[in-house]
N, C-alpha and C. Protein backbone atom coordinates (compact mmCIF):
# COMPACT_ATOMS: atom_id res chain seq x y z
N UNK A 1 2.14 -4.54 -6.50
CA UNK A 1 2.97 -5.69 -6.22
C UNK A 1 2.06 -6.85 -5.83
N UNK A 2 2.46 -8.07 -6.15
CA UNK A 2 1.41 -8.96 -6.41
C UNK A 2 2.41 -10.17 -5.45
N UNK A 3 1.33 -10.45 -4.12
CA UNK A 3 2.10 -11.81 -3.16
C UNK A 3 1.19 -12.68 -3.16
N UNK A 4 1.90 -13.52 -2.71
CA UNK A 4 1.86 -15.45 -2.56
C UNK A 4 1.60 -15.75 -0.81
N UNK A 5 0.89 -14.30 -0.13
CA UNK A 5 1.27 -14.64 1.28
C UNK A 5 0.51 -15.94 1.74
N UNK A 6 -1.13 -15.76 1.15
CA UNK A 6 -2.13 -16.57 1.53
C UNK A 6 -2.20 -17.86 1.11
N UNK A 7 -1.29 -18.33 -0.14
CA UNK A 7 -0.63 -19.58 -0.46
C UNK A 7 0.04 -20.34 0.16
N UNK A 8 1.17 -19.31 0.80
CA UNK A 8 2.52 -19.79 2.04
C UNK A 8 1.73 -19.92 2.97
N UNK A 9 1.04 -19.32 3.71
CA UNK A 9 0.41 -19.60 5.03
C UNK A 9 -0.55 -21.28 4.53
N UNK A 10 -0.94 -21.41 3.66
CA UNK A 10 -2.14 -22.52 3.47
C UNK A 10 -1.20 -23.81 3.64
N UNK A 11 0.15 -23.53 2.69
CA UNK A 11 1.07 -24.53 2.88
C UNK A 11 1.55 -25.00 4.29
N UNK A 12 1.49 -23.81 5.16
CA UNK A 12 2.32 -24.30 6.13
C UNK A 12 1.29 -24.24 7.32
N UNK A 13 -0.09 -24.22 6.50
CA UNK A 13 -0.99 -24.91 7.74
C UNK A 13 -1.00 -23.14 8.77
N UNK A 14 -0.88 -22.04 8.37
CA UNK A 14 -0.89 -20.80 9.09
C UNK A 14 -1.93 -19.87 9.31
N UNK A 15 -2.21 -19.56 10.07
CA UNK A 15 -3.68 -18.13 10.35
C UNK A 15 -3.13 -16.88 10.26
N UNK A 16 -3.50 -16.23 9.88
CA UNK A 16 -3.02 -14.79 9.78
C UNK A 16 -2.17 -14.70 11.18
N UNK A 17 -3.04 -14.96 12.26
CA UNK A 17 -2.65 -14.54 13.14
C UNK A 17 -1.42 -15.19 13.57
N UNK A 18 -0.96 -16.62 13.02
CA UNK A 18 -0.01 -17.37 13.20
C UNK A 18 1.42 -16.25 12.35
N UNK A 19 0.91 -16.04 11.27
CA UNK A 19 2.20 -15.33 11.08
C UNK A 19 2.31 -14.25 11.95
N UNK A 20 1.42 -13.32 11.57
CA UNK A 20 0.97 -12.36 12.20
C UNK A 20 2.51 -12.29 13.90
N UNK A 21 1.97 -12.87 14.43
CA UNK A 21 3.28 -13.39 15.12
C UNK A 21 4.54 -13.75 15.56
N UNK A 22 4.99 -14.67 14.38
CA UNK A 22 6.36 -15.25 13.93
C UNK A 22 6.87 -13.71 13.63
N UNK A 23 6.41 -13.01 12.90
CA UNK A 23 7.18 -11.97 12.80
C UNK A 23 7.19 -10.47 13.27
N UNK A 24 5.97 -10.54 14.25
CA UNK A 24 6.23 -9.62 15.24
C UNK A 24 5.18 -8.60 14.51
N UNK A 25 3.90 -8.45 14.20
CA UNK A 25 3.08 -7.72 13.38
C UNK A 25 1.69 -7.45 13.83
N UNK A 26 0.87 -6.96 13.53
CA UNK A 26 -0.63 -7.49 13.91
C UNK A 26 -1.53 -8.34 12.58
N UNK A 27 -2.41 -8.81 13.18
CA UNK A 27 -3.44 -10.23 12.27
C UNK A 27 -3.60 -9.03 11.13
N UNK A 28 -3.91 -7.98 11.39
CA UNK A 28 -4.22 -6.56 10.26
C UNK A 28 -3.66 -6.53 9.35
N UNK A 29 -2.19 -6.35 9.95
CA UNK A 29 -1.17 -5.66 8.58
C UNK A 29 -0.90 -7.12 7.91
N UNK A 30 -1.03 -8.38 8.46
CA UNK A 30 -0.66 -9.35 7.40
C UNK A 30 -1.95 -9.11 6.64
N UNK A 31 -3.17 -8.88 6.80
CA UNK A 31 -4.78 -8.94 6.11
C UNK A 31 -4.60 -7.85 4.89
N UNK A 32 -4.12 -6.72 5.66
CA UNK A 32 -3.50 -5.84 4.28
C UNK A 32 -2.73 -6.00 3.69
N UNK A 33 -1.79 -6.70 4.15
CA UNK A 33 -0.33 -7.56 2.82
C UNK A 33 -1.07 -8.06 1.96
N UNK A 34 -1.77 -9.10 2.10
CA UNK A 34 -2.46 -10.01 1.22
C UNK A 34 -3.17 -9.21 0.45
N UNK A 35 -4.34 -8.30 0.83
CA UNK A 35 -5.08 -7.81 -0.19
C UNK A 35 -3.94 -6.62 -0.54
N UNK A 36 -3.25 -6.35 -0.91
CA UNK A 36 -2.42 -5.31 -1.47
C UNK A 36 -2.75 -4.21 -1.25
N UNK A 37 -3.34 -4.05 0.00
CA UNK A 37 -3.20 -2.18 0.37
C UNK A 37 -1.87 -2.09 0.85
N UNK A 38 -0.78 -2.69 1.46
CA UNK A 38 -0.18 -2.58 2.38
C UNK A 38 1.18 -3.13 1.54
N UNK A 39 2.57 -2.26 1.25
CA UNK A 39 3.42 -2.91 1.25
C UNK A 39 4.20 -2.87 2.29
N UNK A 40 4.51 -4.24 2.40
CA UNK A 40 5.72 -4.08 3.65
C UNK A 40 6.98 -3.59 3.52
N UNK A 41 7.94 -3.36 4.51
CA UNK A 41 8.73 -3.12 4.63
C UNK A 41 10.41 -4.00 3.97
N UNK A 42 11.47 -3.97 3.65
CA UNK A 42 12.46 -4.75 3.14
C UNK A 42 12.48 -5.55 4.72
N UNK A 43 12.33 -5.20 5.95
CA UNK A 43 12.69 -6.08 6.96
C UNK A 43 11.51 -7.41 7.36
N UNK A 44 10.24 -6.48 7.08
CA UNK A 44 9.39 -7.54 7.26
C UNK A 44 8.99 -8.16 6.19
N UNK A 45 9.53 -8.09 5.06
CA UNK A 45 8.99 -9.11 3.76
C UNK A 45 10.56 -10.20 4.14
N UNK A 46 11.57 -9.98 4.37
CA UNK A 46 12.57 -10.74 5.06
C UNK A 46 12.64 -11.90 5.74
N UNK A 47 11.66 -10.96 6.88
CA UNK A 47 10.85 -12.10 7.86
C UNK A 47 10.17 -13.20 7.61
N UNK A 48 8.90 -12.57 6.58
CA UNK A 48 8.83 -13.55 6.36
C UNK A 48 8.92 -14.97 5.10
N UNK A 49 9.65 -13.95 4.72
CA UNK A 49 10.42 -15.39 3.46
C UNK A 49 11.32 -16.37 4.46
N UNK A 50 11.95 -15.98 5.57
CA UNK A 50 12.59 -16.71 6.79
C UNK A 50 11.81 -17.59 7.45
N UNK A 51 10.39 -17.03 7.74
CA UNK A 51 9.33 -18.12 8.39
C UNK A 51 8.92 -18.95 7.02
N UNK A 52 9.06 -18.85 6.05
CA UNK A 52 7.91 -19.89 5.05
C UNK A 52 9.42 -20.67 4.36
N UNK A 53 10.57 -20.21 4.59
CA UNK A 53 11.76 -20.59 4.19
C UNK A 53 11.94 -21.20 3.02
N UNK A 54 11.84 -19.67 2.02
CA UNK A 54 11.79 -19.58 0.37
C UNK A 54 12.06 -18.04 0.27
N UNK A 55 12.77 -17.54 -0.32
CA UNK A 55 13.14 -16.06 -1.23
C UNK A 55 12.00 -15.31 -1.15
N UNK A 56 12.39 -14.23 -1.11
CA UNK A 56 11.59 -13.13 -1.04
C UNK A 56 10.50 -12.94 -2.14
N UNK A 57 11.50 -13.45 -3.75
CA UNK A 57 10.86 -13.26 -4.76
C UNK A 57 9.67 -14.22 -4.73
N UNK A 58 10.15 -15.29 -4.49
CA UNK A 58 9.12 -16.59 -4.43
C UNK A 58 7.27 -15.81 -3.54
N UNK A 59 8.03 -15.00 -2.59
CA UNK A 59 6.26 -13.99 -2.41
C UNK A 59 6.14 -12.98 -2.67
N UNK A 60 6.65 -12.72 -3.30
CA UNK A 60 6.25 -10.99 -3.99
C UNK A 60 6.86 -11.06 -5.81
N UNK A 61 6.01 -10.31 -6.00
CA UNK A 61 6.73 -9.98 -7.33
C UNK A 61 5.66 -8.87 -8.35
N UNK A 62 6.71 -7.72 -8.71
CA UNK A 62 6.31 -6.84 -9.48
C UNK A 62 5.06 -6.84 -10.38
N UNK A 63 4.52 -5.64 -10.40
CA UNK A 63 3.39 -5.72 -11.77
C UNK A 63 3.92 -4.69 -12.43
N UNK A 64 2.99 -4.54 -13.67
CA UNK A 64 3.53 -3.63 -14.76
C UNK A 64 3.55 -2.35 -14.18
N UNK A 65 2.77 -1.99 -13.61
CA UNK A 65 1.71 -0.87 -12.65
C UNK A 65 2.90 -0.65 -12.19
N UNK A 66 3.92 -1.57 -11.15
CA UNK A 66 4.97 -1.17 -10.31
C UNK A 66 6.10 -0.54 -10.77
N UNK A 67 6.59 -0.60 -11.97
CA UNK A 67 7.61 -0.12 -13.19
C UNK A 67 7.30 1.23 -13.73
N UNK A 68 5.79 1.46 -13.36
CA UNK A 68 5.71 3.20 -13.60
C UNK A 68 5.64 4.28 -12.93
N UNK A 69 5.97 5.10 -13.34
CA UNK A 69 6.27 6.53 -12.27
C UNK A 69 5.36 6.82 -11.53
């Protein structure tokens, strides 16, 4: 799965650790969102499409890779 986290944060002027925050996480697990070890959860990808206030899809979105078994 392929995100837009480190885009949204640049836009809105954010440090890891700034989100990291807003949604209740450590500076880590946003560091692993971004590089794609880490998918989040339906509550915390929620979160933070709520803090950057744009759709979920708008930061995440499928790869081919994700469509196979």
């Amino acid at each position: 799965m392929k995100n837009s986290i480190k885009v949204e944060r640049a836009k809105n002027d954010f440090t890891q650790a700034d989100l990291a925050e807003k949604v209740g996480v450590s500076r880590q697990t946003i560091n692993s969102i971004e590089k794609g070890r880490f998918v989040p959860s339906t509550i915390l990808a929620l979160k933070m499409a709520e803090v950057f206030k744009i759709s979920v899809h708008e930061i995440f979105s499928l790869e081919e890779v994700d469509w196979q078994g």
